[in-house]
Protein backbone atom coordinates (compact mmCIF):
# COMPACT_ATOMS: atom_id res chain seq x y z
CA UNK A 1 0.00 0.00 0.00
CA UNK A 2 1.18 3.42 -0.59
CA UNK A 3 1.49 6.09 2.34
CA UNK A 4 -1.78 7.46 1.70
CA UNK A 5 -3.95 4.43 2.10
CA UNK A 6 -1.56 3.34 4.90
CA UNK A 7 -2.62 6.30 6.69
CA UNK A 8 -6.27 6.29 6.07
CA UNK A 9 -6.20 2.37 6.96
CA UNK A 10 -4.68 3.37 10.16
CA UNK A 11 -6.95 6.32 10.79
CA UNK A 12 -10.16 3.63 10.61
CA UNK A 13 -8.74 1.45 12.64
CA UNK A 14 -7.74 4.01 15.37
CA UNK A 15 -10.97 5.53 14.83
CA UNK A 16 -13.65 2.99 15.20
CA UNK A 17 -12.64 1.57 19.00
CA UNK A 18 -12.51 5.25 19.59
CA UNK A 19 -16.15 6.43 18.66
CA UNK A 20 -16.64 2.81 20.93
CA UNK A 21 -15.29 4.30 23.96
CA UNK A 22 -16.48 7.52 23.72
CA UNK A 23 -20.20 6.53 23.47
CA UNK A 24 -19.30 4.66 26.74
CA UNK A 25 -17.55 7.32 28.21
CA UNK A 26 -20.70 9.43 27.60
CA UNK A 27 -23.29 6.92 28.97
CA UNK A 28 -21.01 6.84 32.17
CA UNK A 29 -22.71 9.94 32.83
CA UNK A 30 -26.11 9.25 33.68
CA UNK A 31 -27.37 11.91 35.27
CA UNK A 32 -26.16 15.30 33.55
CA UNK A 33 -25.09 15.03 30.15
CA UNK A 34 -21.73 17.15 29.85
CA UNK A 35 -22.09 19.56 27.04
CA UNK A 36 -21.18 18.33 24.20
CA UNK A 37 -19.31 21.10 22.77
CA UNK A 38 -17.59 21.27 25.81
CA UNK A 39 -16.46 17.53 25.01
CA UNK A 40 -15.90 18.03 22.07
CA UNK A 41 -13.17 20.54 22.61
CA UNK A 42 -11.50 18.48 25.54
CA UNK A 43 -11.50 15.73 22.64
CA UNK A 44 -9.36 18.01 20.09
CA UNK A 45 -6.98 19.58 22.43
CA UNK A 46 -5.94 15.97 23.09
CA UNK A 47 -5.79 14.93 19.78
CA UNK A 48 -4.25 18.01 18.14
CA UNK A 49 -2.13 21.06 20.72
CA UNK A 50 -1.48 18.40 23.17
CA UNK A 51 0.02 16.21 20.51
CA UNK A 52 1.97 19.22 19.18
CA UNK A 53 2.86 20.70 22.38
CA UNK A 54 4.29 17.63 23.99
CA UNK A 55 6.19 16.67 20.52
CA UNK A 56 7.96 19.38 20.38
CA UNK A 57 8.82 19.13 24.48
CA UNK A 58 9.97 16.30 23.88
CA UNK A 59 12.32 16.86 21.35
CA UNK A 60 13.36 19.68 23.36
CA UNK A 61 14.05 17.74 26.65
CA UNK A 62 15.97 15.20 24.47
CA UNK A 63 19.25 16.90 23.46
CA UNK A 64 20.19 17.43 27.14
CA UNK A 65 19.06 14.33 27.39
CA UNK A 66 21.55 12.46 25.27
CA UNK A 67 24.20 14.08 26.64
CA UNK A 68 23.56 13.41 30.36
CA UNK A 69 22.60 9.47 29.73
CA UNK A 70 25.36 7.97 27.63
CA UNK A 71 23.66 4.39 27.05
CA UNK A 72 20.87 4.23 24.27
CA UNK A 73 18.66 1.82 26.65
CA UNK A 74 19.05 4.32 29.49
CA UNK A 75 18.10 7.08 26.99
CA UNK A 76 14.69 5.00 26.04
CA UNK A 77 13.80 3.95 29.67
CA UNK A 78 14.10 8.08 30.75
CA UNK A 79 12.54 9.40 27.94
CA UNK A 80 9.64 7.02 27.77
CA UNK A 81 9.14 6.68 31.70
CA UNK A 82 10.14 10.23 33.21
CA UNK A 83 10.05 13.06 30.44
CA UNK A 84 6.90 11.82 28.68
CA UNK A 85 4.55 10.80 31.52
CA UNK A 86 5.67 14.30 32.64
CA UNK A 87 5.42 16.41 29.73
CA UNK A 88 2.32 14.44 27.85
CA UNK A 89 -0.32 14.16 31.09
CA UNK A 90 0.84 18.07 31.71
CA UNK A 91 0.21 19.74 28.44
CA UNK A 92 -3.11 17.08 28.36
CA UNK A 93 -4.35 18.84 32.29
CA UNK A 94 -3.70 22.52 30.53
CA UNK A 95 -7.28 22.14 28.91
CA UNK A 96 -8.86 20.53 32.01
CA UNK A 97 -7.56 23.72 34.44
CA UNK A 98 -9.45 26.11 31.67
CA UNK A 99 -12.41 24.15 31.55
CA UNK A 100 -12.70 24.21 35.33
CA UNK A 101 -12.08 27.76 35.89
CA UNK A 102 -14.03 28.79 32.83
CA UNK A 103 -17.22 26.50 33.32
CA UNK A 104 -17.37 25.43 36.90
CA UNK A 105 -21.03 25.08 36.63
CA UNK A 106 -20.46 21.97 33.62
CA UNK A 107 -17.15 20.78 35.61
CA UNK A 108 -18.47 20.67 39.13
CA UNK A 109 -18.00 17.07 40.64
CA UNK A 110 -15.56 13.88 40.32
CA UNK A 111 -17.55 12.70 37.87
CA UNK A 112 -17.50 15.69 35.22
CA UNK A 113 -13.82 15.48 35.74
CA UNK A 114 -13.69 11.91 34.81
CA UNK A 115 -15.46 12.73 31.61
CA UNK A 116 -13.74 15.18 30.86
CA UNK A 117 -10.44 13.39 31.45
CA UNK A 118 -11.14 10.64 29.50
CA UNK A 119 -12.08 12.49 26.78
CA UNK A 120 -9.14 14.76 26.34
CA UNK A 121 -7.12 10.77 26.94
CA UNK A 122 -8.80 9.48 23.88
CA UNK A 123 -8.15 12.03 21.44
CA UNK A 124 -4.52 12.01 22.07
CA UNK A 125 -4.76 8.46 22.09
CA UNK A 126 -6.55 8.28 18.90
CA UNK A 127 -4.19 10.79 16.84
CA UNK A 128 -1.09 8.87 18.54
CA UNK A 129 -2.39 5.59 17.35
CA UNK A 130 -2.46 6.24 13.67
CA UNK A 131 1.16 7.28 14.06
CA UNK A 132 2.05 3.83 15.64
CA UNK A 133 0.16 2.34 13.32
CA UNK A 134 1.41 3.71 10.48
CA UNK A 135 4.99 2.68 11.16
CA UNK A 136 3.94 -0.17 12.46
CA UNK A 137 2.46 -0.66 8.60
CA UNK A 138 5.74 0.61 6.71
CA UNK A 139 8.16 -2.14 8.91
CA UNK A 140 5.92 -5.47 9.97
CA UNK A 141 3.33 -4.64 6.97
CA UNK A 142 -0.57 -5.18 7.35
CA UNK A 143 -0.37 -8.32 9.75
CA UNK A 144 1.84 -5.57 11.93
CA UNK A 145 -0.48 -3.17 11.38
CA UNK A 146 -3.07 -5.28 12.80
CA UNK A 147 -1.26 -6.93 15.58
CA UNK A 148 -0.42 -3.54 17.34
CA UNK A 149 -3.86 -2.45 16.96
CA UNK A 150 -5.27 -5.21 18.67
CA UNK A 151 -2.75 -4.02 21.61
CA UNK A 152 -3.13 -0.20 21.27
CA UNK A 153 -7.21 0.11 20.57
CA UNK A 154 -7.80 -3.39 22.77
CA UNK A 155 -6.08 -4.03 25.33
CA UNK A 156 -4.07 -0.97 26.28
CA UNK A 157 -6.87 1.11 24.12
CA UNK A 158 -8.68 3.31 27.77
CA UNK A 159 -4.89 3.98 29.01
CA UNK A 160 -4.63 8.10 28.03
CA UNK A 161 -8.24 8.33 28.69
CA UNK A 162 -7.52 6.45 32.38
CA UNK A 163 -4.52 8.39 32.97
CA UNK A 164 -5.98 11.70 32.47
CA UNK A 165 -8.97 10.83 33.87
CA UNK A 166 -7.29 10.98 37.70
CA UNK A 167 -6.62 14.17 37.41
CA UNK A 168 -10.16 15.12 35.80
CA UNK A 169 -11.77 13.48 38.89
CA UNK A 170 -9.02 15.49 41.36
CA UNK A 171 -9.95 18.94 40.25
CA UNK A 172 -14.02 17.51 39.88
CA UNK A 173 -13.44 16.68 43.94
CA UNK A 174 -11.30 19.91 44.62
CA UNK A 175 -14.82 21.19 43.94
CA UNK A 176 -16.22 20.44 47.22
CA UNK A 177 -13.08 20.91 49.25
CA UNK A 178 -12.11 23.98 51.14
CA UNK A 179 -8.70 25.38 52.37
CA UNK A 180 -5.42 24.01 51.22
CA UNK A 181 -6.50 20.69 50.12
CA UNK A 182 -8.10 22.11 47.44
CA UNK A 183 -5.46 22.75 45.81
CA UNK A 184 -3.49 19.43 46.87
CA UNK A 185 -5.66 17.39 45.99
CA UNK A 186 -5.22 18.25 42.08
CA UNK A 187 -1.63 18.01 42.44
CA UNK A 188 -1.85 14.84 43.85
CA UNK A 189 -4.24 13.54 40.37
CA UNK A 190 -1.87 14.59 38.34
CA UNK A 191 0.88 12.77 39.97
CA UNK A 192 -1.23 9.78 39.94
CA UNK A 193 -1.65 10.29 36.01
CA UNK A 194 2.07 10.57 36.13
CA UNK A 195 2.78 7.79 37.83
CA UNK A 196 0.45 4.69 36.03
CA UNK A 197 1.61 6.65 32.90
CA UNK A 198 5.02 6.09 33.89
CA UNK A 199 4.71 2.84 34.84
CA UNK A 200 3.03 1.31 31.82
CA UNK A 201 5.86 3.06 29.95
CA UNK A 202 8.63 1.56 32.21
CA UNK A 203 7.55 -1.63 32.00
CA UNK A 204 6.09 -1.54 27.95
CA UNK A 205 9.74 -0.04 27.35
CA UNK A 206 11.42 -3.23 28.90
CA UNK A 207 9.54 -5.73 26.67
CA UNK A 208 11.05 -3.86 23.71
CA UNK A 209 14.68 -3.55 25.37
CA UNK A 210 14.85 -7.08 26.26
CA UNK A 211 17.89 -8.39 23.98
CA UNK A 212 16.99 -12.19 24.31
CA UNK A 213 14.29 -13.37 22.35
CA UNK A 214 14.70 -16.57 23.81
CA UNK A 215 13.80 -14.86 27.69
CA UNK A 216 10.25 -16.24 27.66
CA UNK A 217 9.41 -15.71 30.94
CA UNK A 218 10.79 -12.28 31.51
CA UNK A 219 8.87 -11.35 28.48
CA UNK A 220 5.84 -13.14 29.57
CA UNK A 221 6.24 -11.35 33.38
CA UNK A 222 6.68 -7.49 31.92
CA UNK A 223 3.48 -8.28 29.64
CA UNK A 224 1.84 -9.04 32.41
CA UNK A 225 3.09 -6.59 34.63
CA UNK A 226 1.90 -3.96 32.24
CA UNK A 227 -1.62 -5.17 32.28
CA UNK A 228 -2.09 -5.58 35.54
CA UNK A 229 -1.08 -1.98 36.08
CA UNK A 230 -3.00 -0.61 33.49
CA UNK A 231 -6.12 -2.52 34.65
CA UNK A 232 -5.52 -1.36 38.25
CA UNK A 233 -5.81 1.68 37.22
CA UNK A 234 -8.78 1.40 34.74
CA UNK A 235 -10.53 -0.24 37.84
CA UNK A 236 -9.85 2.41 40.06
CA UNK A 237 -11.18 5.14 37.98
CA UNK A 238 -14.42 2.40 36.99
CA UNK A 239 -14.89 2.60 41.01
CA UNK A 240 -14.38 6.32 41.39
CA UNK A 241 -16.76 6.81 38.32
CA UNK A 242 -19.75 4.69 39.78
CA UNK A 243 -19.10 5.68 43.44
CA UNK A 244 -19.61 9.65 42.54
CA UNK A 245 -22.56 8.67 39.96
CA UNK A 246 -24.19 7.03 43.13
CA UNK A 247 -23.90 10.31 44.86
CA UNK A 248 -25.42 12.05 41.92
CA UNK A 249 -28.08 9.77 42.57
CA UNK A 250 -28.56 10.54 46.40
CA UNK A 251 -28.38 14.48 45.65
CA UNK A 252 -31.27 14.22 43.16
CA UNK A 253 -33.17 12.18 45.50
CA UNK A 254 -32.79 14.07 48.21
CA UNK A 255 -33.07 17.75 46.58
CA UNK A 256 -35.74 17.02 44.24
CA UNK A 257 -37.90 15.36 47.29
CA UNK A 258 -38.48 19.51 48.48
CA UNK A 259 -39.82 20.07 44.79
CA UNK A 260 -42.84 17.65 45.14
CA UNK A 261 -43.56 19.32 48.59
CA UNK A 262 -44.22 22.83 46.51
CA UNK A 263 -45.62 21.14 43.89
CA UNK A 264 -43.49 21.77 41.08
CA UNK A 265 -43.44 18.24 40.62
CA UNK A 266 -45.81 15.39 40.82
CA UNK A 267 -44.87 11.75 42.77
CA UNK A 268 -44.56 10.15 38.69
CA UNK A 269 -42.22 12.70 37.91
CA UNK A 270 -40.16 12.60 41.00
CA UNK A 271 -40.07 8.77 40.58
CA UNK A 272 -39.13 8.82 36.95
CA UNK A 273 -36.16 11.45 37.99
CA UNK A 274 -34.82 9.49 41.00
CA UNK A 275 -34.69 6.53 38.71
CA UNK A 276 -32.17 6.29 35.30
CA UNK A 277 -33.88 2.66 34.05
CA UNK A 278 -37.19 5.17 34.57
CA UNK A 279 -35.54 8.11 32.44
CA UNK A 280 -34.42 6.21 29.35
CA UNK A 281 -37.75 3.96 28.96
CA UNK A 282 -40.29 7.26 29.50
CA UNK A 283 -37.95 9.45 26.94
CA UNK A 284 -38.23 6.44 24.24
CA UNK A 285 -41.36 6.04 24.57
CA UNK A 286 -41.97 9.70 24.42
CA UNK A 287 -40.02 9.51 21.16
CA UNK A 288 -42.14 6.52 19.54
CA UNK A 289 -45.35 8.06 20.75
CA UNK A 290 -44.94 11.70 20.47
CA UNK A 291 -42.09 12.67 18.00
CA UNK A 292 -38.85 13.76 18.46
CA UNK A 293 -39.72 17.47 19.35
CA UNK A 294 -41.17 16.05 22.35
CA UNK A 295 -38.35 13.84 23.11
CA UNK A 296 -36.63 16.97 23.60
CA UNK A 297 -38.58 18.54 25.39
CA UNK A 298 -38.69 15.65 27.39
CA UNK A 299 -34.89 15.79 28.13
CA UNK A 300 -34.42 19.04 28.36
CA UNK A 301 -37.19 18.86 31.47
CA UNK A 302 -35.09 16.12 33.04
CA UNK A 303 -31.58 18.34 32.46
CA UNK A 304 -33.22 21.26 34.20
CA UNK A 305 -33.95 19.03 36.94
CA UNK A 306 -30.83 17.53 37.57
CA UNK A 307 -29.21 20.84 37.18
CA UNK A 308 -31.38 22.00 40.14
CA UNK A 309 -30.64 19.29 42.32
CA UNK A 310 -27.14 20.13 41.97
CA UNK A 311 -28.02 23.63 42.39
CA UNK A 312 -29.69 23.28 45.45
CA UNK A 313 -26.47 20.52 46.52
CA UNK A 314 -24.40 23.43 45.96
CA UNK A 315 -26.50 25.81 47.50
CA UNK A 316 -26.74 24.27 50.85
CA UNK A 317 -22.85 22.59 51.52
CA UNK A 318 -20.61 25.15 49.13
CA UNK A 319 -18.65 28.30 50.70
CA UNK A 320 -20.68 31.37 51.49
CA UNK A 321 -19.82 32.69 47.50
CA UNK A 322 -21.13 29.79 46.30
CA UNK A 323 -23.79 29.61 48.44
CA UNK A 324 -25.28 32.95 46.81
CA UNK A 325 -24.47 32.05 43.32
CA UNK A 326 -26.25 28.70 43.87
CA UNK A 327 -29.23 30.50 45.02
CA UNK A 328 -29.49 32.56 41.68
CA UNK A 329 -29.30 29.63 39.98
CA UNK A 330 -31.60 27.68 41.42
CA UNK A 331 -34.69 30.43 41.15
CA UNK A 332 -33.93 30.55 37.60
CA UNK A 333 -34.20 27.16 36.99
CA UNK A 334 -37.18 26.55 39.03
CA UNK A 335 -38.61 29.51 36.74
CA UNK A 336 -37.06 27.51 33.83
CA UNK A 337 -38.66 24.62 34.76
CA UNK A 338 -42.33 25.80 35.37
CA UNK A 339 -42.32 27.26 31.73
CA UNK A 340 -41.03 24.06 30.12
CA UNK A 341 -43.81 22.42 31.73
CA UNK A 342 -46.50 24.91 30.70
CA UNK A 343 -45.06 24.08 27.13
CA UNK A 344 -45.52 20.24 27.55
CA UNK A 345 -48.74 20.46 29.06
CA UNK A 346 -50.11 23.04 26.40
CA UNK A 347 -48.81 20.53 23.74
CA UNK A 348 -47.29 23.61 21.70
């Protein structure tokens, strides 16, 4: 094949495990839909500046590099385990620090920040595995091609979006902290994105060092090795993921309960609300029954309440500034919420 269908080839394969994860990515958040222009942007900072930015550091970083470690297998085990976990999971929490100081009210829990995390992870990912795959193309050939694919998209394919995801859910938690440890505690993610990132390059970079083909075992045991650390850490963001979306749940439970005392809402609603099994099989049938204008009005009425449960979360447990923002917030949403149903019930 010639360059250019070498590189399209590797852009489908990159790309189709990628849609794949982000559609999962996305249904990982139940309860509040992130924007999805905001996702979309954490998406193509990964896969295009952060690319870019951390090439070029890099590079950079490399000619003192050479001259300060003399052996070429010293030279691969820095680089890959100490300058680029450093430089690639830094330039990838740039975007992640503006989205939380620009749109606190989209990136205002652990969860958002695993989202958004992962998302900024997989387009890296994706744009970094049509470059592998490529060259894996012009020396092994298609069966190369494939074989590293397998790896990079399958096995290994949720390791950007799980390293950048720690520090996502670190600045989502710094959230609801006060004092210092709200700024530790993002710190501390990205060291944590740092660190599996530097592992699974440590030990990835000693399969491909090891000079004995015929070492079977110590091949088999770094293989392994990687895995398991990559899978550690793919569980421990799984946990952190579901643990803060069963807090979601409890907060719009527990807020939304003071909306059927006023009467905003009725018991049905409050049940279908409380319930995500309850949301996806009323807005389908809404859709099937009703057309898809109601369908979204439908949604929309289930995003304002969620917001407001959050709201009112906010509202009652944030600092004193917050406090007062919150409060704003949640009148107009309430008032956003009557009119939406005034629309639904007039049919218009």
């Amino acid at each position: 094949m010639d360059i250019i269908a070498v590189v399209v080839v590797a852009s489908l394969l990159a790309l189709v495990p990628t849609i794949f994860y982000a559609l999962l990515i996305w249904w990982l958040d139940r309860h509040e839909k992130e924007p999805l222009p905001l996702l979309l942007v954490a998406f193509l900072w990964g896969a295009v500046p952060a690319i870019l930015i951390a090439v070029i550091l890099e590079v950079v970083v490399g000619i003192p590099l050479e001259q300060l470690v003399t052996s070429e297998s010293g030279r691969v085990l820095t680089s890959a385990s100490i300058v680029a976990p450093i430089v690639e999971e830094g330039v990838k929490a740039v975007i992640l620090v503006v989205l939380f100081a620009a749109f606190g009210r989209e990136f205002d829990n652990v969860l958002d920040g695993v989202v958004y995390g992962a998302m900024v992870g997989l387009g890296f990912a994706l744009v970094e595995n049509v470059l592998y795959l490529t060259t894996a193309a012009s020396e092994g050939g298609l069966g190369g091609m494939v074989t590293l694919w397998v790896l990079r998209s399958g096995l290994f394919g949720l390791n950007h979006s799980m390293f950048t995801a720690f520090t996502g859910a670190a600045l989502g938690w710094a959230r609801s902290l006060k004092g210092p440890a709200s700024g530790i505690v993002p710190v501390l993610g990205l060291l944590a994105a740092m660190s599996f990132h530097a592992i699974h390059n440590y030990l990835s970079s000693l399969v491909g060092l090891n000079s004995n083909p015929d070492d079977t075992l110590s091949i088999i045991g770094s293989c392994l090795a990687v895995i398991a650390s990559d899978w550690i850490g793919i569980l421990l963001i799984v946990v952190v993921a579901v643990a803060s979306g069963n807090r979601e749940s409890h907060v719009i439970r527990d807020m939304l309960a003071e909306e059927v005392t006023l009467g905003r809402l009725t018991p049905d609603e409050y049940e279908t609300l409380v319930s995500g099994r309850l949301r996806w099989t009323t807005r389908w049938t809404v859709l099937f029954s009703s057309g898809i204008r109601r369908w979204r009005q439908l949604g929309k009425f289930f995003d304002l309440n969620t917001e407001l449960a959050f709201r009112k979360d906010r509202m009652y447990a944030g600092s004193r500034k917050h406090q007062d923002r919150s409060a704003q917030d949640v009148a107009k949403l309430r008032g956003d919420i009557d009119r939406l149903k005034m629309t639904i019930l007039s049919g218009s």
